[in-house]
C-alpha atoms as a PDB file:
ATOM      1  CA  UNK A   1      57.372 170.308 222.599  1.00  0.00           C
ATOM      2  CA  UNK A   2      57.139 168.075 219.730  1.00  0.00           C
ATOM      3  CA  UNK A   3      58.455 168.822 216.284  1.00  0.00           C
ATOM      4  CA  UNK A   4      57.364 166.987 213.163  1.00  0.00           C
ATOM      5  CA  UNK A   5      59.662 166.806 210.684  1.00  0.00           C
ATOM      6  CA  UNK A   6      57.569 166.725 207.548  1.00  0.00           C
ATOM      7  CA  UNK A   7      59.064 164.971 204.750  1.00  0.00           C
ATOM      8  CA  UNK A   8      59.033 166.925 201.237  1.00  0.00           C
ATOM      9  CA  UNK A   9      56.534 165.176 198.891  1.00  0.00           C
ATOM     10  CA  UNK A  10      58.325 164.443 195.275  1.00  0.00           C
ATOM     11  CA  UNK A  11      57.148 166.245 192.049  1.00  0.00           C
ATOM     12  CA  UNK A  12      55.431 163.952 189.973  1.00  0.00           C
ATOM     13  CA  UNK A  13      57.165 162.766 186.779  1.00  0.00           C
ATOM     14  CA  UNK A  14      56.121 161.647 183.508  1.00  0.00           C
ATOM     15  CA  UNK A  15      57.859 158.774 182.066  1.00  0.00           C
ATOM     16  CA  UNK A  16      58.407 159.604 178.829  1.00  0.00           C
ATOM     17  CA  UNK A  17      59.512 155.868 177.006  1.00  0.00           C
ATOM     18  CA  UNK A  18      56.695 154.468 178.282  1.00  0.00           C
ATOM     19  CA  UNK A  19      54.226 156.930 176.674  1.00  0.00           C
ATOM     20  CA  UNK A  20      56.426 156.561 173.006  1.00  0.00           C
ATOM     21  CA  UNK A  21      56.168 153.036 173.407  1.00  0.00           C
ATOM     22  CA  UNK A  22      52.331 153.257 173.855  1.00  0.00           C
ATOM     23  CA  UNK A  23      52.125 155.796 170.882  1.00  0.00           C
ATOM     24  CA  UNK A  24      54.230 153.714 168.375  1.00  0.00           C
ATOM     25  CA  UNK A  25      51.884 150.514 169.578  1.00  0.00           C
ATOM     26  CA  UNK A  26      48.845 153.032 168.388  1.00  0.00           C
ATOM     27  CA  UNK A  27      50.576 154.108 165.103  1.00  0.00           C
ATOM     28  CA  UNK A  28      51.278 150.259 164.196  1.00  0.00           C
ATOM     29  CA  UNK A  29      46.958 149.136 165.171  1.00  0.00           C
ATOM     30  CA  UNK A  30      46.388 152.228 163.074  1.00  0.00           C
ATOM     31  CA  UNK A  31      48.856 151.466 159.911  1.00  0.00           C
ATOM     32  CA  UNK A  32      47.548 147.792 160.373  1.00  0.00           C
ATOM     33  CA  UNK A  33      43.559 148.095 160.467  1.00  0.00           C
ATOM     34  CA  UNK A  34      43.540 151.068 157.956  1.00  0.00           C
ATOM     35  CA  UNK A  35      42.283 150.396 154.338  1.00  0.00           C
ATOM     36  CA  UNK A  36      44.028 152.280 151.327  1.00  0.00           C
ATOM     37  CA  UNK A  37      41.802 153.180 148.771  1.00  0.00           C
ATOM     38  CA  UNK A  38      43.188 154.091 145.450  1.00  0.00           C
ATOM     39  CA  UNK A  39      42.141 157.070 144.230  1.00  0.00           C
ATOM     40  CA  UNK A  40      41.962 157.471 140.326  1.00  0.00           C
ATOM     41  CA  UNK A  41      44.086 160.713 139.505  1.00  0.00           C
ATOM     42  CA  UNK A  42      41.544 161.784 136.568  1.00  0.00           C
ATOM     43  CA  UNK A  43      37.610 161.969 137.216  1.00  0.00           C
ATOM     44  CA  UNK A  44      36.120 160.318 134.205  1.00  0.00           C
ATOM     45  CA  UNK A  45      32.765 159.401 133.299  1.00  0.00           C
ATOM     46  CA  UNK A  46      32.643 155.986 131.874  1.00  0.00           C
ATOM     47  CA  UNK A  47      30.225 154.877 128.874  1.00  0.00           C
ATOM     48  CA  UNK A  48      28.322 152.327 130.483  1.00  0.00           C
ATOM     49  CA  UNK A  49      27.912 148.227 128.500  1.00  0.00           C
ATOM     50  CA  UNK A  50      26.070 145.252 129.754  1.00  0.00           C
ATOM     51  CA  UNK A  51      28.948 143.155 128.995  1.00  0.00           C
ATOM     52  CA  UNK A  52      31.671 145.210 131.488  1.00  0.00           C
ATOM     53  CA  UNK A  53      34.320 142.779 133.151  1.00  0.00           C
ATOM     54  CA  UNK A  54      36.234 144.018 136.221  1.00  0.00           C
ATOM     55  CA  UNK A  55      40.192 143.026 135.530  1.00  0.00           C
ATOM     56  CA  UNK A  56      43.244 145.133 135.512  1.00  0.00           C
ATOM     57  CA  UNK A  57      44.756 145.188 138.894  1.00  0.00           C
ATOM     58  CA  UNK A  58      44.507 141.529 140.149  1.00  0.00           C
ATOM     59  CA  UNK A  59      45.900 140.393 136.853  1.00  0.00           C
ATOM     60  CA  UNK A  60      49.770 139.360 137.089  1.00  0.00           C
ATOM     61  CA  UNK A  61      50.327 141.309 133.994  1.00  0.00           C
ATOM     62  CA  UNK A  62      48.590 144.562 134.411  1.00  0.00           C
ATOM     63  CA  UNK A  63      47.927 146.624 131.336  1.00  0.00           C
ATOM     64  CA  UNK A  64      48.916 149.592 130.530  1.00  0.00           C
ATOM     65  CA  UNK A  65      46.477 152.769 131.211  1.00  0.00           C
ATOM     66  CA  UNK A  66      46.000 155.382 128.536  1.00  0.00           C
ATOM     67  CA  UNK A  67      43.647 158.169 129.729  1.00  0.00           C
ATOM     68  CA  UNK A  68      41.424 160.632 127.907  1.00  0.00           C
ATOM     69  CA  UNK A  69      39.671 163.238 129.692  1.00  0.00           C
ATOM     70  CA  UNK A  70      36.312 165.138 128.007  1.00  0.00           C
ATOM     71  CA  UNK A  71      38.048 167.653 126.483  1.00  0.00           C
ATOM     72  CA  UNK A  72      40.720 164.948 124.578  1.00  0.00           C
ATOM     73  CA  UNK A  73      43.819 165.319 126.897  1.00  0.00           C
ATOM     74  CA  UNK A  74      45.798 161.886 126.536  1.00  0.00           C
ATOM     75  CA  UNK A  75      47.213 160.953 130.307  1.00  0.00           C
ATOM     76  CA  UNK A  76      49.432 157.870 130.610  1.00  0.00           C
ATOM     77  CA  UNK A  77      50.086 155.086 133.509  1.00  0.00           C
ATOM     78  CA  UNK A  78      48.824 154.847 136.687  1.00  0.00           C
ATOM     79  CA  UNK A  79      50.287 158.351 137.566  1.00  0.00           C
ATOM     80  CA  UNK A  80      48.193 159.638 134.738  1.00  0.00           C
ATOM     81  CA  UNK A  81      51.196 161.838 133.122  1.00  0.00           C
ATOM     82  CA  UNK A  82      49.865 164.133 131.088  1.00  0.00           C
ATOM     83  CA  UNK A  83      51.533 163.328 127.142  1.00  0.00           C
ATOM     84  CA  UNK A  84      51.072 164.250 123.719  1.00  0.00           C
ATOM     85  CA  UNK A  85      50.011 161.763 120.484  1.00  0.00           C
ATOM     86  CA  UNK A  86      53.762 161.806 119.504  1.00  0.00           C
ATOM     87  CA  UNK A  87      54.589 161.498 122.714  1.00  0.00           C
ATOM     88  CA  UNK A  88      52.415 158.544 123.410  1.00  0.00           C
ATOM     89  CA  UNK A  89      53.325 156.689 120.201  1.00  0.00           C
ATOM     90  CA  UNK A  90      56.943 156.965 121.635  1.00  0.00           C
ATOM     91  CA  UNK A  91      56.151 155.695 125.105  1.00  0.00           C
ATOM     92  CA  UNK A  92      54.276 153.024 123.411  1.00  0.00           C
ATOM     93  CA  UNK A  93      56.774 151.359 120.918  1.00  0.00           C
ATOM     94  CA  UNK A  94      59.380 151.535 123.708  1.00  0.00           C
ATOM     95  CA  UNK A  95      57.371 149.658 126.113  1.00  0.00           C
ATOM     96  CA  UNK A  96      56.185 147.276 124.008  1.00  0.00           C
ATOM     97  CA  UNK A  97      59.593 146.234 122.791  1.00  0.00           C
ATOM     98  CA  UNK A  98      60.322 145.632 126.389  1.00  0.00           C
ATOM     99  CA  UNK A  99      57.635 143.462 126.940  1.00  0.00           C
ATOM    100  CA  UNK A 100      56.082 141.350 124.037  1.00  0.00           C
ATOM    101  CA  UNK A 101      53.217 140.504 126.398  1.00  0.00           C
ATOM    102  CA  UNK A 102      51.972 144.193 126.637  1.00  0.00           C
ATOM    103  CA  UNK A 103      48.131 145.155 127.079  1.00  0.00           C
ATOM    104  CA  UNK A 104      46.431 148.151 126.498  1.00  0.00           C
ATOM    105  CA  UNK A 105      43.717 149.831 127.981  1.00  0.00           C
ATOM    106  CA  UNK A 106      41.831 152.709 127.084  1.00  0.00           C
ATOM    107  CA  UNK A 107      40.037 154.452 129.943  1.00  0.00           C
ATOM    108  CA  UNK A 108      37.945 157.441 128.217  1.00  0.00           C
ATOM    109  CA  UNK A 109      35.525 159.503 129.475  1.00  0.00           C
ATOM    110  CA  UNK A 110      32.496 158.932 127.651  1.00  0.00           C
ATOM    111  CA  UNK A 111      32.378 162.776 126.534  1.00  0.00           C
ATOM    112  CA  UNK A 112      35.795 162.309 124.780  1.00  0.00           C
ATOM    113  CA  UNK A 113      36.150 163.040 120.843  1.00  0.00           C
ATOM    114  CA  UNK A 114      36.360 159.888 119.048  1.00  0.00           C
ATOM    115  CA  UNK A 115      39.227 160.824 117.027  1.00  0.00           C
ATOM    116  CA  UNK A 116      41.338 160.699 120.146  1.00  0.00           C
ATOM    117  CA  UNK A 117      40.707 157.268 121.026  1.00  0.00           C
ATOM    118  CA  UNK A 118      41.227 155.938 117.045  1.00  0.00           C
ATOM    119  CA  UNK A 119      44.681 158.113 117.547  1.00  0.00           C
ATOM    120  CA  UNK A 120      45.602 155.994 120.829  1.00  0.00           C
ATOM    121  CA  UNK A 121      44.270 152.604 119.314  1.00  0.00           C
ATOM    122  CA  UNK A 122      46.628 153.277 115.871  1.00  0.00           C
ATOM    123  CA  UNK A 123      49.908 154.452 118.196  1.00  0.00           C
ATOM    124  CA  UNK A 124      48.846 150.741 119.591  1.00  0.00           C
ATOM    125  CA  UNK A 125      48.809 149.319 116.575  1.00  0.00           C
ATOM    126  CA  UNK A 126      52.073 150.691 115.284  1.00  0.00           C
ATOM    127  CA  UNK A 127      53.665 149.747 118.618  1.00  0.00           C
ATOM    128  CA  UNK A 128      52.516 146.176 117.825  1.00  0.00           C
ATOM    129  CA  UNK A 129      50.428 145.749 120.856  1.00  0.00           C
ATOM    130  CA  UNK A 130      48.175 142.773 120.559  1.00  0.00           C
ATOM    131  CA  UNK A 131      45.623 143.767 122.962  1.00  0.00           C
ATOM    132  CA  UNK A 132      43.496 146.876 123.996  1.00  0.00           C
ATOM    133  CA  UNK A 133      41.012 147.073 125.570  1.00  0.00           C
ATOM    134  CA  UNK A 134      38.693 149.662 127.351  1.00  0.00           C
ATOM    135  CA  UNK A 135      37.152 150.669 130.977  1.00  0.00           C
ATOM    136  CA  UNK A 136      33.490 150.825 131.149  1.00  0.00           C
ATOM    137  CA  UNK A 137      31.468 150.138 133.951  1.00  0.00           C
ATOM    138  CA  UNK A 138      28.160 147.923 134.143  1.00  0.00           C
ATOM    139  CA  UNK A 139      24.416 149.317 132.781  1.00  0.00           C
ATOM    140  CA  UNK A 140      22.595 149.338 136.031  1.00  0.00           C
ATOM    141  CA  UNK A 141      19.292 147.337 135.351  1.00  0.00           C
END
């Protein structure tokens, strides 16, 4: 009689650095192909003019965002920090002596009381700021 000697079959095994590697190759085409959108941090409604220019953001010297929401709450920078008319006026007459080449824009919501936006356009004025301006966006014909 004839005996077989049967070899014992292996247990299959995973290599582990070669699925990271393939993972971190999938995190880089993903990081690399994805487009970041900026999302505003306030919703505001814009008043709309036939004369609206887009600038800001591709401009070397990018101005300086003052916010105002519907109900008149003053946010400031890009991070939309929530401050006060003194507080503004402050923030204002510090940057500006920083930078003698300041700009201001206003973006308020087109429900906004009036009075807030003359209150942000005289802390402007007292902080010596040359230029303001304000966010609209185009009529659509």
């Amino acid at each position: 009689m004839h005996f077989q000697v049967r070899k014992r079959r292996q247990t299959p095994a995973v290599i582990i650095v070669a699925l990271i590697d393939v993972l971190i190759v999938l995190l880089i085409f993903l990081m690399v192909t994805t487009t970041f959108k900026q999302q505003p941090a306030l919703r505001l409604s814009l008043p709309e003019s036939s004369q609206a220019q887009k600038s800001g953001a591709d401009e070397k010297n990018a101005p300086l965002v003052v916010s105002i929401d519907a109900p008149g709450n003053l946010r400031l920078g890009a991070e939309a920090r929530p401050v006060t008319a003194e507080q503004l006026l402050a923030e204002l007459t510090q940057k500006a002596s920083q930078n003698s080449e300041l700009k201001l824009a206003i973006s308020a919501d087109k429900g906004a009381p009036f009075g807030q936006i003359v209150k942000v356009m005289d802390a402007a004025k007292v902080a010596k700021i040359k230029v303001v301006s304000a966010f609209t966006k185009e009529t659509k014909p």
